[in-house]
C-alpha atoms as a PDB file:
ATOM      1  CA  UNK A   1      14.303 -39.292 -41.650  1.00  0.00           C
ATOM      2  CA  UNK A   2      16.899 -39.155 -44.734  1.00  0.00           C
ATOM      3  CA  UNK A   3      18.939 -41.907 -42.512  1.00  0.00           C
ATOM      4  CA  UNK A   4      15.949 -44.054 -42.152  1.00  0.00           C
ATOM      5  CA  UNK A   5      14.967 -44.050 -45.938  1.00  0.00           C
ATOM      6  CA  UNK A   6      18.469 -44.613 -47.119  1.00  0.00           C
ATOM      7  CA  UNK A   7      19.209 -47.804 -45.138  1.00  0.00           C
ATOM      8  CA  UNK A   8      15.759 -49.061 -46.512  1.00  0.00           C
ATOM      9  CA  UNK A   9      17.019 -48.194 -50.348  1.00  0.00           C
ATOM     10  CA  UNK A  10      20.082 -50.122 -49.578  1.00  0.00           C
ATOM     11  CA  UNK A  11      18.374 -53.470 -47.901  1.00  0.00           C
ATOM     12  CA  UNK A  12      15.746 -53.457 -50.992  1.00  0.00           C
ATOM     13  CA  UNK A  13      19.312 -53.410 -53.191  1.00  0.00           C
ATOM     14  CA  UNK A  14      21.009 -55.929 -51.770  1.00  0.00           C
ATOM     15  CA  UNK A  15      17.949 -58.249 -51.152  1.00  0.00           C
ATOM     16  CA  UNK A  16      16.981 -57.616 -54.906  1.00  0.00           C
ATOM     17  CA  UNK A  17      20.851 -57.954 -55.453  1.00  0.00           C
ATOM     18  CA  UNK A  18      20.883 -61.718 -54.011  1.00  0.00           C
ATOM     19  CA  UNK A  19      17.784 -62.378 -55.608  1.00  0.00           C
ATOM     20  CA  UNK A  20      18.989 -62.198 -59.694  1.00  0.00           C
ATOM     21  CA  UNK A  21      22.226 -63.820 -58.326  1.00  0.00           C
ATOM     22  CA  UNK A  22      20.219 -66.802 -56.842  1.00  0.00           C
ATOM     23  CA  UNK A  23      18.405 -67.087 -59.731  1.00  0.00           C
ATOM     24  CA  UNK A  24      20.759 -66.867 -62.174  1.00  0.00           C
ATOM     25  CA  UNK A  25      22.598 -70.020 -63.371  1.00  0.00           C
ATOM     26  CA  UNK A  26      26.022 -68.828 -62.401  1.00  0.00           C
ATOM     27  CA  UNK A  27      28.439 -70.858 -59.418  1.00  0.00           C
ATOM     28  CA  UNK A  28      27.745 -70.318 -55.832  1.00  0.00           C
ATOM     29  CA  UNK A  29      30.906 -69.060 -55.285  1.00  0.00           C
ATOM     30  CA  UNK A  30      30.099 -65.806 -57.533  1.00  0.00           C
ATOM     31  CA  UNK A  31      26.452 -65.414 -55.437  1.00  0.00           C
ATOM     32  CA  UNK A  32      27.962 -65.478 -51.839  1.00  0.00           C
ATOM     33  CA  UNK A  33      30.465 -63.464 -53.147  1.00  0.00           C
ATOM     34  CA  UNK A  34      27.696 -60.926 -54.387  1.00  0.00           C
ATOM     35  CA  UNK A  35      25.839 -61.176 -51.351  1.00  0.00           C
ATOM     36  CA  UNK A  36      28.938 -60.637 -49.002  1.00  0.00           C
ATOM     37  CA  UNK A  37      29.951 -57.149 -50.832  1.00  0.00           C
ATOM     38  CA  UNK A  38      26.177 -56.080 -51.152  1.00  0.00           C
ATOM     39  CA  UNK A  39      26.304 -56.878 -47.119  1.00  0.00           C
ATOM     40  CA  UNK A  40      29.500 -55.158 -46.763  1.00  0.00           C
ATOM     41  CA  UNK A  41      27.945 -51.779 -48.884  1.00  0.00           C
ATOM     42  CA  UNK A  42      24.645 -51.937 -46.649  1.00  0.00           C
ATOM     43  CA  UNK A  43      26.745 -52.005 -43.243  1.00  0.00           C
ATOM     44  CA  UNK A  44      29.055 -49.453 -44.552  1.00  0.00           C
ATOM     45  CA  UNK A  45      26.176 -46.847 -45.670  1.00  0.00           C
ATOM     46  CA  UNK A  46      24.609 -47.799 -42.452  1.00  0.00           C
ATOM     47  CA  UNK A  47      27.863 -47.271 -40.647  1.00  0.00           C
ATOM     48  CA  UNK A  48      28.299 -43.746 -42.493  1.00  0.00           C
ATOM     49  CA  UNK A  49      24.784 -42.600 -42.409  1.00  0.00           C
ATOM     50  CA  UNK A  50      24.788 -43.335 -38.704  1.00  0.00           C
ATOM     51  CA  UNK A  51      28.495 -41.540 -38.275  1.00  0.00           C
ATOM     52  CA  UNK A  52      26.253 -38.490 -40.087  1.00  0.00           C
ATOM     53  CA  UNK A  53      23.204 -38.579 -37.295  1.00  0.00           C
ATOM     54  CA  UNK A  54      26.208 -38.948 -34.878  1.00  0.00           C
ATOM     55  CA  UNK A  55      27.700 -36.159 -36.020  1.00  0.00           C
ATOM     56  CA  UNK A  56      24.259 -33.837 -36.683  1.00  0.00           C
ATOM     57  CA  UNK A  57      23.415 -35.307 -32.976  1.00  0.00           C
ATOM     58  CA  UNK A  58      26.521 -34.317 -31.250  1.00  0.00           C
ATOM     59  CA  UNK A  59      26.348 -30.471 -33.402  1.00  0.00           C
ATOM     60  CA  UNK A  60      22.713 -30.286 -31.976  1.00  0.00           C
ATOM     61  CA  UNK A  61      24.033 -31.415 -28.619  1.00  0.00           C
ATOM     62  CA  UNK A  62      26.718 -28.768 -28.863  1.00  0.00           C
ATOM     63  CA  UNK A  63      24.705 -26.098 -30.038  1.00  0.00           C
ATOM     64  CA  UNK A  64      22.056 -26.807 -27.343  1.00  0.00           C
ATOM     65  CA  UNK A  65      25.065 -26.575 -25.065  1.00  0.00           C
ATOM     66  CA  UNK A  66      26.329 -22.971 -26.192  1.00  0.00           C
ATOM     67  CA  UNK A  67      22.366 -22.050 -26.221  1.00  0.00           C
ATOM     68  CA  UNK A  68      22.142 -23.102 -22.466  1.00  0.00           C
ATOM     69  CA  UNK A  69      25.652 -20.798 -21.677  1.00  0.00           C
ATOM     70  CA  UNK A  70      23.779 -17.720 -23.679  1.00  0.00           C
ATOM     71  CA  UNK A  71      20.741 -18.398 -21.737  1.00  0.00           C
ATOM     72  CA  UNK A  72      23.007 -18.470 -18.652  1.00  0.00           C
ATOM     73  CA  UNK A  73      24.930 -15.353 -19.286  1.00  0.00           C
ATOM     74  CA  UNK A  74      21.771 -13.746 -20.118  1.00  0.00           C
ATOM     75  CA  UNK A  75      20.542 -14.359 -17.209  1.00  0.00           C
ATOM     76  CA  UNK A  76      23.074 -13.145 -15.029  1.00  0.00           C
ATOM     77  CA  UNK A  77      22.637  -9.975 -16.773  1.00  0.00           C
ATOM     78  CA  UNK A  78      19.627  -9.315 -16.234  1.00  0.00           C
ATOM     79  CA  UNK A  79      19.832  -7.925 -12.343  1.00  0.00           C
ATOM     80  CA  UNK A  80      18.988  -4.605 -12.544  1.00  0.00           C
ATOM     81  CA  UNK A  81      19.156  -1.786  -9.388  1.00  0.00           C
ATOM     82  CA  UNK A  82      16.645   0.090  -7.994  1.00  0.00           C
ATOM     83  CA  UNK A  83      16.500   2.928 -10.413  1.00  0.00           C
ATOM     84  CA  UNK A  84      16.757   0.766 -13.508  1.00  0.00           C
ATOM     85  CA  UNK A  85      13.649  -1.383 -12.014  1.00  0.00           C
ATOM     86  CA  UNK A  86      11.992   1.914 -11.643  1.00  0.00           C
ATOM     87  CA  UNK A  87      12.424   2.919 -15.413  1.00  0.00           C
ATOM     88  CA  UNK A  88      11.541  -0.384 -16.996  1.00  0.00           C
ATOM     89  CA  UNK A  89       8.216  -0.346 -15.417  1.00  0.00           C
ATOM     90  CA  UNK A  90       7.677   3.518 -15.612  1.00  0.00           C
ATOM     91  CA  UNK A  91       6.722   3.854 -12.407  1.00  0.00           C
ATOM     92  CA  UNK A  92       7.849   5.793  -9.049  1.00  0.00           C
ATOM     93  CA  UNK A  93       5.833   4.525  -5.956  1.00  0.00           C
ATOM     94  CA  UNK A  94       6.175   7.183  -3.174  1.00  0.00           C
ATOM     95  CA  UNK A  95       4.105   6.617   0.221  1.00  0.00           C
ATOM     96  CA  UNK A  96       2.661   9.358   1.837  1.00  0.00           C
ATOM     97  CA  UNK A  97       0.616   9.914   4.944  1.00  0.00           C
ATOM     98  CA  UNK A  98      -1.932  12.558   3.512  1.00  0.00           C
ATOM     99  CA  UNK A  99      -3.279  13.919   6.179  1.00  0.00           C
ATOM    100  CA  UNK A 100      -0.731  16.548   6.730  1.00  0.00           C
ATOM    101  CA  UNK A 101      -1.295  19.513   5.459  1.00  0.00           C
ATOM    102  CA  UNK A 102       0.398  21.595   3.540  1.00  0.00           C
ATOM    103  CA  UNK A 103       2.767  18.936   2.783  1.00  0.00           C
ATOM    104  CA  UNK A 104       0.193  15.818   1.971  1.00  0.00           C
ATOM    105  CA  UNK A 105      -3.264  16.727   2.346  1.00  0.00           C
ATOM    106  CA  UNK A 106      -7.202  15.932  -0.067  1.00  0.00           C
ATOM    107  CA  UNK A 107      -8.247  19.017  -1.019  1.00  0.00           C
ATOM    108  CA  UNK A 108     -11.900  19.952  -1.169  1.00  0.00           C
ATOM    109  CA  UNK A 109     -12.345  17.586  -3.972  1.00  0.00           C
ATOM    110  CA  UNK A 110     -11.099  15.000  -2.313  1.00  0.00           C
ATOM    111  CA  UNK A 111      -7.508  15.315  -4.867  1.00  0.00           C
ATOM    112  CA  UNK A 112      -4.155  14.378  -2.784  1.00  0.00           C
ATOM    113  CA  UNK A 113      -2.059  17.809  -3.321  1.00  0.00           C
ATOM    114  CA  UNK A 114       0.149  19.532  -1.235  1.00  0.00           C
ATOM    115  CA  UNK A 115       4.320  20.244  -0.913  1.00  0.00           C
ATOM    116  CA  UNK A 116       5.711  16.950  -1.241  1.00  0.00           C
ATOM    117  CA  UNK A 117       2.834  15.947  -3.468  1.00  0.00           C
ATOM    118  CA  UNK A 118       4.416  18.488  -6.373  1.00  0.00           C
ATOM    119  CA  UNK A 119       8.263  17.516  -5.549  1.00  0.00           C
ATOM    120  CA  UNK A 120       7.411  13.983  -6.215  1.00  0.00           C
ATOM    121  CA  UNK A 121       5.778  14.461  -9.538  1.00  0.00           C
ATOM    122  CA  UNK A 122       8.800  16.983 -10.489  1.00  0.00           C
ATOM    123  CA  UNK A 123      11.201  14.128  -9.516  1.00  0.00           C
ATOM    124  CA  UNK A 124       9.213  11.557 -11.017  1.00  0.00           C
ATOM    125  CA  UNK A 125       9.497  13.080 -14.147  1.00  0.00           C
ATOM    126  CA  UNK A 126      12.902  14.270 -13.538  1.00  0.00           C
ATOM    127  CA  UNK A 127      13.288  10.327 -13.844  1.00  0.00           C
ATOM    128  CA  UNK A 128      10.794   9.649 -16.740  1.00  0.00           C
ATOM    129  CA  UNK A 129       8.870   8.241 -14.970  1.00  0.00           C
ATOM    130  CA  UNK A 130       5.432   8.192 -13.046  1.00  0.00           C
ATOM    131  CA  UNK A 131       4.566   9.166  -9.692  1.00  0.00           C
ATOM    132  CA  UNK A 132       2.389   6.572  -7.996  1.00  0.00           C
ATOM    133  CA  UNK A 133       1.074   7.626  -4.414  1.00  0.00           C
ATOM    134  CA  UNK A 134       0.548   5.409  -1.667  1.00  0.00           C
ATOM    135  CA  UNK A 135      -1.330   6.526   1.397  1.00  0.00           C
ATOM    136  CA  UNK A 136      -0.914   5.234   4.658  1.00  0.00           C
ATOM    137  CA  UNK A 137      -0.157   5.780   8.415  1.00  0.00           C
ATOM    138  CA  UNK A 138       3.450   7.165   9.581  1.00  0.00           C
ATOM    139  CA  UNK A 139       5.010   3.922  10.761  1.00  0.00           C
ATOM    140  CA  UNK A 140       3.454   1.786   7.964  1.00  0.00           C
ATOM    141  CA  UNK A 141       5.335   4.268   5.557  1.00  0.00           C
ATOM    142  CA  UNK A 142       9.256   3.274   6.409  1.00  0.00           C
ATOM    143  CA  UNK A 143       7.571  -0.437   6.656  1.00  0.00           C
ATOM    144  CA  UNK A 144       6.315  -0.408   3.302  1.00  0.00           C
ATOM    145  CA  UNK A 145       9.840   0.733   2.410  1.00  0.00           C
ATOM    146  CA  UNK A 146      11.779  -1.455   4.063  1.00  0.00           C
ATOM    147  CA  UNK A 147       9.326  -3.927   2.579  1.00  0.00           C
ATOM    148  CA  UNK A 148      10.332  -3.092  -0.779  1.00  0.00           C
ATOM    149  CA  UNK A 149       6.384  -2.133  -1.783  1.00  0.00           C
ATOM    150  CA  UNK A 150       7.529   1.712  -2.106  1.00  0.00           C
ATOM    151  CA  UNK A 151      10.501   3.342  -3.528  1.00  0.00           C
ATOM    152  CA  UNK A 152      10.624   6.378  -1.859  1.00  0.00           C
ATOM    153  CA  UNK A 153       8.926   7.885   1.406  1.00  0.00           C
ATOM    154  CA  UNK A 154       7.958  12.018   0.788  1.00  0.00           C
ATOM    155  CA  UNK A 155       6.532  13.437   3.720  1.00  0.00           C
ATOM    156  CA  UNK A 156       8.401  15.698   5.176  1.00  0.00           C
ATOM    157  CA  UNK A 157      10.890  13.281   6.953  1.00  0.00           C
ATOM    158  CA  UNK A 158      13.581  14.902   9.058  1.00  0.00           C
ATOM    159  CA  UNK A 159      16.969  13.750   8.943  1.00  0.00           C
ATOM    160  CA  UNK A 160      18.189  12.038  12.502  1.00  0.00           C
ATOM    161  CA  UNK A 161      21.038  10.341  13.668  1.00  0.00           C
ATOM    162  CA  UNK A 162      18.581   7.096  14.358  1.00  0.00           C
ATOM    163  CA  UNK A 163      16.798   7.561  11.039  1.00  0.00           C
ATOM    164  CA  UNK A 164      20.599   7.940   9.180  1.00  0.00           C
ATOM    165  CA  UNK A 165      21.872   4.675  10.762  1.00  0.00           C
ATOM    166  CA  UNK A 166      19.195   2.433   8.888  1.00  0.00           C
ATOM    167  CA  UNK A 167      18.589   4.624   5.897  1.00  0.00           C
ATOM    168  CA  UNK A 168      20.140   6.354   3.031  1.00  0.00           C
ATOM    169  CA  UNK A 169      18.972  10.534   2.795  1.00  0.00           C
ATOM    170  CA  UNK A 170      18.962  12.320  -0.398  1.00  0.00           C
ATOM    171  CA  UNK A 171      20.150  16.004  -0.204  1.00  0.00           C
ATOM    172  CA  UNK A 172      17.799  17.808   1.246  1.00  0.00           C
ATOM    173  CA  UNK A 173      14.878  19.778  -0.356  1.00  0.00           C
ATOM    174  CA  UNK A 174      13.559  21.540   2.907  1.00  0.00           C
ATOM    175  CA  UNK A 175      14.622  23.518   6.546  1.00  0.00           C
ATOM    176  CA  UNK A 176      12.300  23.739   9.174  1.00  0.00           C
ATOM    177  CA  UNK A 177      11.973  24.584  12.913  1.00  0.00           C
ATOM    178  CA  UNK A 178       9.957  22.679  15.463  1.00  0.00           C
ATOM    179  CA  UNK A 179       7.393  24.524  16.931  1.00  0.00           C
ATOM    180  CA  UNK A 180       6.013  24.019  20.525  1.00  0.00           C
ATOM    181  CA  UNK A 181       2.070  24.320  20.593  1.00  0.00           C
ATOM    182  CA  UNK A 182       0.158  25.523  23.417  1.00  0.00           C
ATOM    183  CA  UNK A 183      -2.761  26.597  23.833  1.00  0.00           C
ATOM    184  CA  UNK A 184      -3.274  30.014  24.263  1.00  0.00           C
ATOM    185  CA  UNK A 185      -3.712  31.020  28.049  1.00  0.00           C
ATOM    186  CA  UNK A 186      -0.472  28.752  28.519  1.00  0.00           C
ATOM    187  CA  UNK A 187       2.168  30.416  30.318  1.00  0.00           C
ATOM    188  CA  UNK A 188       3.490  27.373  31.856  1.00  0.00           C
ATOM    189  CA  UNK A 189       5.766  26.331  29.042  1.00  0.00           C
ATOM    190  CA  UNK A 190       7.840  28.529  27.496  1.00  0.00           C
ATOM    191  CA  UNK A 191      10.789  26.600  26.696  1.00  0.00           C
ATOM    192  CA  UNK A 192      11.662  23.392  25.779  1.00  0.00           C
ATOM    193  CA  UNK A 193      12.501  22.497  28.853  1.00  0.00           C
ATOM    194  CA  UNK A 194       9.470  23.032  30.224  1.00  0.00           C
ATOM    195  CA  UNK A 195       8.026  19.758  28.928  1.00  0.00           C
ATOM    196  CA  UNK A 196       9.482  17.812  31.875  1.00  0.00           C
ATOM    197  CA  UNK A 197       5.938  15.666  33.237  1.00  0.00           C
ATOM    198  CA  UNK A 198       4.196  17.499  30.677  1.00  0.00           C
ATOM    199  CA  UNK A 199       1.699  15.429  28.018  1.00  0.00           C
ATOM    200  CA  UNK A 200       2.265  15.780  24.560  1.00  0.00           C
ATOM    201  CA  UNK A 201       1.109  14.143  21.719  1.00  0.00           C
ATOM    202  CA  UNK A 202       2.134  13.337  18.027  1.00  0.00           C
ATOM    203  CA  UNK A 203       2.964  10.683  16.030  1.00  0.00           C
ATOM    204  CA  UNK A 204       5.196   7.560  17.538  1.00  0.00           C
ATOM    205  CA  UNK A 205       8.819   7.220  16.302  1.00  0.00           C
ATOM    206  CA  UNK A 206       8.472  10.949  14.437  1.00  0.00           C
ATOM    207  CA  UNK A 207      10.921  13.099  15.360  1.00  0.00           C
ATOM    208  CA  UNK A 208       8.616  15.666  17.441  1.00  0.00           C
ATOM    209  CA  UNK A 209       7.911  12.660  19.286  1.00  0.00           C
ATOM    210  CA  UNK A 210      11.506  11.764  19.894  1.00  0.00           C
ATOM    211  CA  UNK A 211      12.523  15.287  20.668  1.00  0.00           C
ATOM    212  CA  UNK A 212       9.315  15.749  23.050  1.00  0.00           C
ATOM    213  CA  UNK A 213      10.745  12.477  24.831  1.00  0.00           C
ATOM    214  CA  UNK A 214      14.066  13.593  25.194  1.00  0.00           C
ATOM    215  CA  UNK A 215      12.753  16.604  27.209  1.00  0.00           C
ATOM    216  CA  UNK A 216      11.219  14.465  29.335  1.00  0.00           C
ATOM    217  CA  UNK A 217       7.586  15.364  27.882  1.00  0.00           C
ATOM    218  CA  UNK A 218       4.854  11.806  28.121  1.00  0.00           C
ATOM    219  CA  UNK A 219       4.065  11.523  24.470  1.00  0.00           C
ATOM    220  CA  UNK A 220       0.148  10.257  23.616  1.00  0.00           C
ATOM    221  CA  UNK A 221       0.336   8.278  20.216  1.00  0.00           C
ATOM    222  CA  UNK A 222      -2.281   9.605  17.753  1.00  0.00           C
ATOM    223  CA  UNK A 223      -2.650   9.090  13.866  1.00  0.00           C
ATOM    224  CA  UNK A 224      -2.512  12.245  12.160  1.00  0.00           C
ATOM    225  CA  UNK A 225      -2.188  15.787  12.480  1.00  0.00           C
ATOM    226  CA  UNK A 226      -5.889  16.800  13.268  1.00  0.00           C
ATOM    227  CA  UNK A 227      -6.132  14.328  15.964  1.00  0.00           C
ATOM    228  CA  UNK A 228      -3.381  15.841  17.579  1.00  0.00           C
ATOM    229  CA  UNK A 229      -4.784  19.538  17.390  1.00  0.00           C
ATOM    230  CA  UNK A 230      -8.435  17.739  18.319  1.00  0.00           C
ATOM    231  CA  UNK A 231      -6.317  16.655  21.944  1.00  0.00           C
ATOM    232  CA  UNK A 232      -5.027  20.405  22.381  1.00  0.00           C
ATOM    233  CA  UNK A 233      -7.893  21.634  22.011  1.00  0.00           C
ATOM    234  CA  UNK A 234      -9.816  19.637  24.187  1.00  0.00           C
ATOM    235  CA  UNK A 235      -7.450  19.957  26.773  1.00  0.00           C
ATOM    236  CA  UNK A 236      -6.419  16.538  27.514  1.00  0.00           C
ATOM    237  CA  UNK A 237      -2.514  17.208  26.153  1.00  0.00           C
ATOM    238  CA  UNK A 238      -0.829  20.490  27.454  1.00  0.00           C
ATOM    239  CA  UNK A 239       1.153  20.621  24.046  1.00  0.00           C
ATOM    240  CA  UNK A 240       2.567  19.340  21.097  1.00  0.00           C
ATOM    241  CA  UNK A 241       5.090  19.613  18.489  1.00  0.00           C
ATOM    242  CA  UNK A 242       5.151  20.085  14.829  1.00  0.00           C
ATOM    243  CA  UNK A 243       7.014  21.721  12.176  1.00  0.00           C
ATOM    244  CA  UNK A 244       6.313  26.017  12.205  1.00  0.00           C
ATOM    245  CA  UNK A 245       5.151  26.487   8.929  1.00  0.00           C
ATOM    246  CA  UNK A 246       2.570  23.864  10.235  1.00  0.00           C
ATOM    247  CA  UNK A 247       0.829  25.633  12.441  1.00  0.00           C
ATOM    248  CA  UNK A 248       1.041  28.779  10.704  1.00  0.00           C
ATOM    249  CA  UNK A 249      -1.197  26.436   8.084  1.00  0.00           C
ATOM    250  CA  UNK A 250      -3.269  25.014  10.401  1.00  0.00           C
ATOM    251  CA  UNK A 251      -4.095  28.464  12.122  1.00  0.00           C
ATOM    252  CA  UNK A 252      -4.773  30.226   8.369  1.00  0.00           C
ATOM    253  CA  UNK A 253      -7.642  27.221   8.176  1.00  0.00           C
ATOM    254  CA  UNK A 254      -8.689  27.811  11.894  1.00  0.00           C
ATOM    255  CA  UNK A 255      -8.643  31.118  12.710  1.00  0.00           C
ATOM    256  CA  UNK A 256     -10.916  30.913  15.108  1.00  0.00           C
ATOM    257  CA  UNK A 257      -8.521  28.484  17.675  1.00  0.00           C
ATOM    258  CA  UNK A 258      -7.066  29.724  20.549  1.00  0.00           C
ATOM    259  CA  UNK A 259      -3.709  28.477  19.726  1.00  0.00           C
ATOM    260  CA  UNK A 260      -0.044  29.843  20.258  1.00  0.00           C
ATOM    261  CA  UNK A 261       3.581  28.875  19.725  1.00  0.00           C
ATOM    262  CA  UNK A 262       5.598  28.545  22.750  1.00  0.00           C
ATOM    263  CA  UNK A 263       9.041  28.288  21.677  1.00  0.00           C
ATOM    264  CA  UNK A 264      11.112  27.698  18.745  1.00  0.00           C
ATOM    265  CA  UNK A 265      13.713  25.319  18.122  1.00  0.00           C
ATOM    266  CA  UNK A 266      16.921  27.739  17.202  1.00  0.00           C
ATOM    267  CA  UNK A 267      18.556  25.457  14.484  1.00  0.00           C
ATOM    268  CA  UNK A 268      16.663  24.141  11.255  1.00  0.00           C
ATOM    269  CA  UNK A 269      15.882  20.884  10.729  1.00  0.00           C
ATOM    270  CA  UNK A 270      17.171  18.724   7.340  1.00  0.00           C
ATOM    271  CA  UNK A 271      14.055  17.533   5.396  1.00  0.00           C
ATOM    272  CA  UNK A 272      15.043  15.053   2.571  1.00  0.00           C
ATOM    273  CA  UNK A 273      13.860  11.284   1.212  1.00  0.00           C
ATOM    274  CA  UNK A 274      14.908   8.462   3.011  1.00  0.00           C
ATOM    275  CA  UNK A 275      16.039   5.487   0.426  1.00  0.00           C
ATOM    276  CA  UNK A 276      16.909   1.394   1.360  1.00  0.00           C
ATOM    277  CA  UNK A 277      20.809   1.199   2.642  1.00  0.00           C
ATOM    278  CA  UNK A 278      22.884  -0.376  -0.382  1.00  0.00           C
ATOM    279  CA  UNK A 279      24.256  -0.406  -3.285  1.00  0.00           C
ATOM    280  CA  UNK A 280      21.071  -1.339  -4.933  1.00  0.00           C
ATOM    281  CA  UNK A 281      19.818   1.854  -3.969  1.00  0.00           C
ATOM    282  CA  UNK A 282      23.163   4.076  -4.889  1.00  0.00           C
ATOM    283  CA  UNK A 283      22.131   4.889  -8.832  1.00  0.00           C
ATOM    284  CA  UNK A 284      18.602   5.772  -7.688  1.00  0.00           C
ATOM    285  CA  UNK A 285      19.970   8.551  -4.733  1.00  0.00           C
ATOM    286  CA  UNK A 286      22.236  10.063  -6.914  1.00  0.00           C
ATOM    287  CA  UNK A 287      19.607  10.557  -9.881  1.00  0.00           C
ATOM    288  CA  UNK A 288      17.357  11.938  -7.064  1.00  0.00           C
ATOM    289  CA  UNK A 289      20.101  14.027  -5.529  1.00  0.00           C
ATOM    290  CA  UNK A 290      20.563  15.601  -9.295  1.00  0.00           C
ATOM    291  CA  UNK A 291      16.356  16.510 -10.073  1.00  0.00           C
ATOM    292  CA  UNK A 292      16.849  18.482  -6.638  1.00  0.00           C
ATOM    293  CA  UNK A 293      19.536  20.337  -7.568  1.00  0.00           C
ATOM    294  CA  UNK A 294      18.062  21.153 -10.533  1.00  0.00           C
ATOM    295  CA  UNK A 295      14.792  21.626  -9.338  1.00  0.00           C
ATOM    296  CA  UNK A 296      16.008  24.397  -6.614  1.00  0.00           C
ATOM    297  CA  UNK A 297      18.585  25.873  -9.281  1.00  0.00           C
ATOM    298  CA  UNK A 298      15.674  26.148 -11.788  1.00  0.00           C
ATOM    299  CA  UNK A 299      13.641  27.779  -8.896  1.00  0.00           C
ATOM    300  CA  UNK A 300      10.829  25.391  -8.548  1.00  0.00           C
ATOM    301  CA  UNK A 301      10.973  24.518  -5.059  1.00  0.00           C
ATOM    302  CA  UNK A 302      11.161  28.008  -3.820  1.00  0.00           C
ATOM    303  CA  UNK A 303       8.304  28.593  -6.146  1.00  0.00           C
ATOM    304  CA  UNK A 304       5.937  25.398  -4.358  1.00  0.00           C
ATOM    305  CA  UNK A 305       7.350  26.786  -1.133  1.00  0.00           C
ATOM    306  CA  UNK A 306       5.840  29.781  -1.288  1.00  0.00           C
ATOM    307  CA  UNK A 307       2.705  28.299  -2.439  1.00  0.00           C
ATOM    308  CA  UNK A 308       2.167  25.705  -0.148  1.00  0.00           C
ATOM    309  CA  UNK A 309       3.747  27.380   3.271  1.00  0.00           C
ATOM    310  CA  UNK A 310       3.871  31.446   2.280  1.00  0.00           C
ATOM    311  CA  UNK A 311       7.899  31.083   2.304  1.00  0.00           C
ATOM    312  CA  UNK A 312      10.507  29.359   0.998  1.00  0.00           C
ATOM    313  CA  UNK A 313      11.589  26.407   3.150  1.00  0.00           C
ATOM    314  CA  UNK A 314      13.900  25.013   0.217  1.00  0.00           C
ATOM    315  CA  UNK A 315      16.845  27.101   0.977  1.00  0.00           C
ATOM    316  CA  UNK A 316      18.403  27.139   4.425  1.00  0.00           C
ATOM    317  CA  UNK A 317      18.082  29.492   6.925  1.00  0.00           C
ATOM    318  CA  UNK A 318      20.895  29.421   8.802  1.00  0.00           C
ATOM    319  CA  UNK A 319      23.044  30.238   5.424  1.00  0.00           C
ATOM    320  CA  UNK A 320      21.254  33.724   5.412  1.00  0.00           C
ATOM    321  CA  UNK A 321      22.254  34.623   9.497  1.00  0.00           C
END
């Protein structure tokens, strides 16, 4: 505005300037000569106040300019990993199925508790974080992860060759051995291979399926543990799989079932939490990796195993033969 305001003070000199000269009594000579230099003073304010704007437009311009390259830089800064997504928003989401008891399970109040239920809370806030749960069926669990809705599936997964190729494992936090179920005037099977043209049922795509496959075993689809006992029992399936400690859980609840385990696997399976393959995902493994360590060196996980399954399935078996 200052610009504006000055070029109008200069025009009302110079007109007022030419107007005493006009009427003054002196040659012509001496007025155009007036007028010219008032003319000459008004175009060179207006030159220099508009060299000013210029100047003040162009520093605007420029600051604008090194504004836009902050913004920019910022910007690019601001991709963060996994992990550090998890702590800005102070929240872990872990999926779960929850119907698998002892490691997800509702209690008689209808509360989510169980195994994995405790070792996500401990990691959570090994994290600083929050545990969110997510309930849902088996397969709709790695989907939600590969998804990117969950950060973390805890439910007892079992490390496999398959599972390894299109996911990243923490350490694990678990050993088990598969169980064959039967019920219990069932003196055909006795050994895995025994399964050949026998019907089984669990899960699809978990690894008591897989292994019940590769023993030549048809394997019925179901949705959760109980429907797979419900089968057994009914004595449309001739078996099924599951981890040991399972059944041992199922038959404390049931006492009353005529159940019986066949045959054990003789090595221990790796339980441990499947992450997203990548880089994205490194930070968040390794800061999972380290609340496991310290949660078995501090004792904690041999203290929920013992809870949950009446033994401690957090330290390896195999390192004790």
């Amino acid at each position: 505005m200052r610009k504006y305001v000055w070029l109008r003070t200069a025009a009302a000199m110079a007109a007022a300037g030419a107007m005493v000269l006009s009427g003054c009594s002196g040659s012509s000579s001496q007025g155009q000569e007036a007028r010219t230099q008032a003319e000459a003073q008004g175009a060179e304010g207006q030159s220099q106040a508009g060299n000013q704007a210029g100047g003040a437009d162009s520093q605007g311009a420029d600051s604008q300019g090194a504004d836009s390259q902050g913004a920019d830089s910022q910007g690019a800064g601001e991709s963060l990993d996994q992990l550090a997504q998890i702590q800005q928003k102070g929240q872990l989401v872990v999926a779960m199925e929850g119907t698998w008891s002892p490691w997800t399970y509702h209690d008689e109040n209808d509360q989510l508790v169980g195994y994995d239920v405790e070792v996500a809370k401990l990691i959570a806030g090994k994290l600083g974080v929050e545990a969110v749960f997510v309930e849902g069926e088996w397969d709709g669990l790695f989907a939600g992860l590969d998804a990117g809705r969950y950060d973390l599936v805890v439910n007892g997964v079992e490390i496999t060759q398959e599972r390894g190729e299109k996911y990243d494992f923490t350490d694990p936090y678990g050993y088990i051995r598969t169980a064959i179920v039967v019920d219990g005037d069932n003196d055909e099977i006795q050994s895995f291979e025994d399964l050949a043209g026998k019907n089984t049922a669990n899960t699809i795509s978990s690894t008591y399926a897989e292994l019940a496959e590769s023993y030549g075993a048809n394997v019925t689809g179901v949705d959760d543990l109980n429907q797979t006992f419900e089968l057994l029992l009914s004595g449309r399936i001739d078996a099924t799989l599951n981890a040991e400690l399972t059944y041992y859980d199922y038959m404390k609840a049931h006492p009353d079932r005529n159940l019986k385990i066949a045959a054990l696997t003789d090595d221990a399976s790796l339980v441990a939490i499947p992450l997203r393959k990548g880089e994205d995902s490194a930070s968040l493994r390794e800061a999972v990796n380290q609340a496991i360590a310290e949660l078995s060196q501090s004792g904690e996980l041999s203290r929920l195993s013992e809870e949950y399954f009446g033994s401690d399935i957090s330290k390896n078996p195999q390192a004790n033969d």
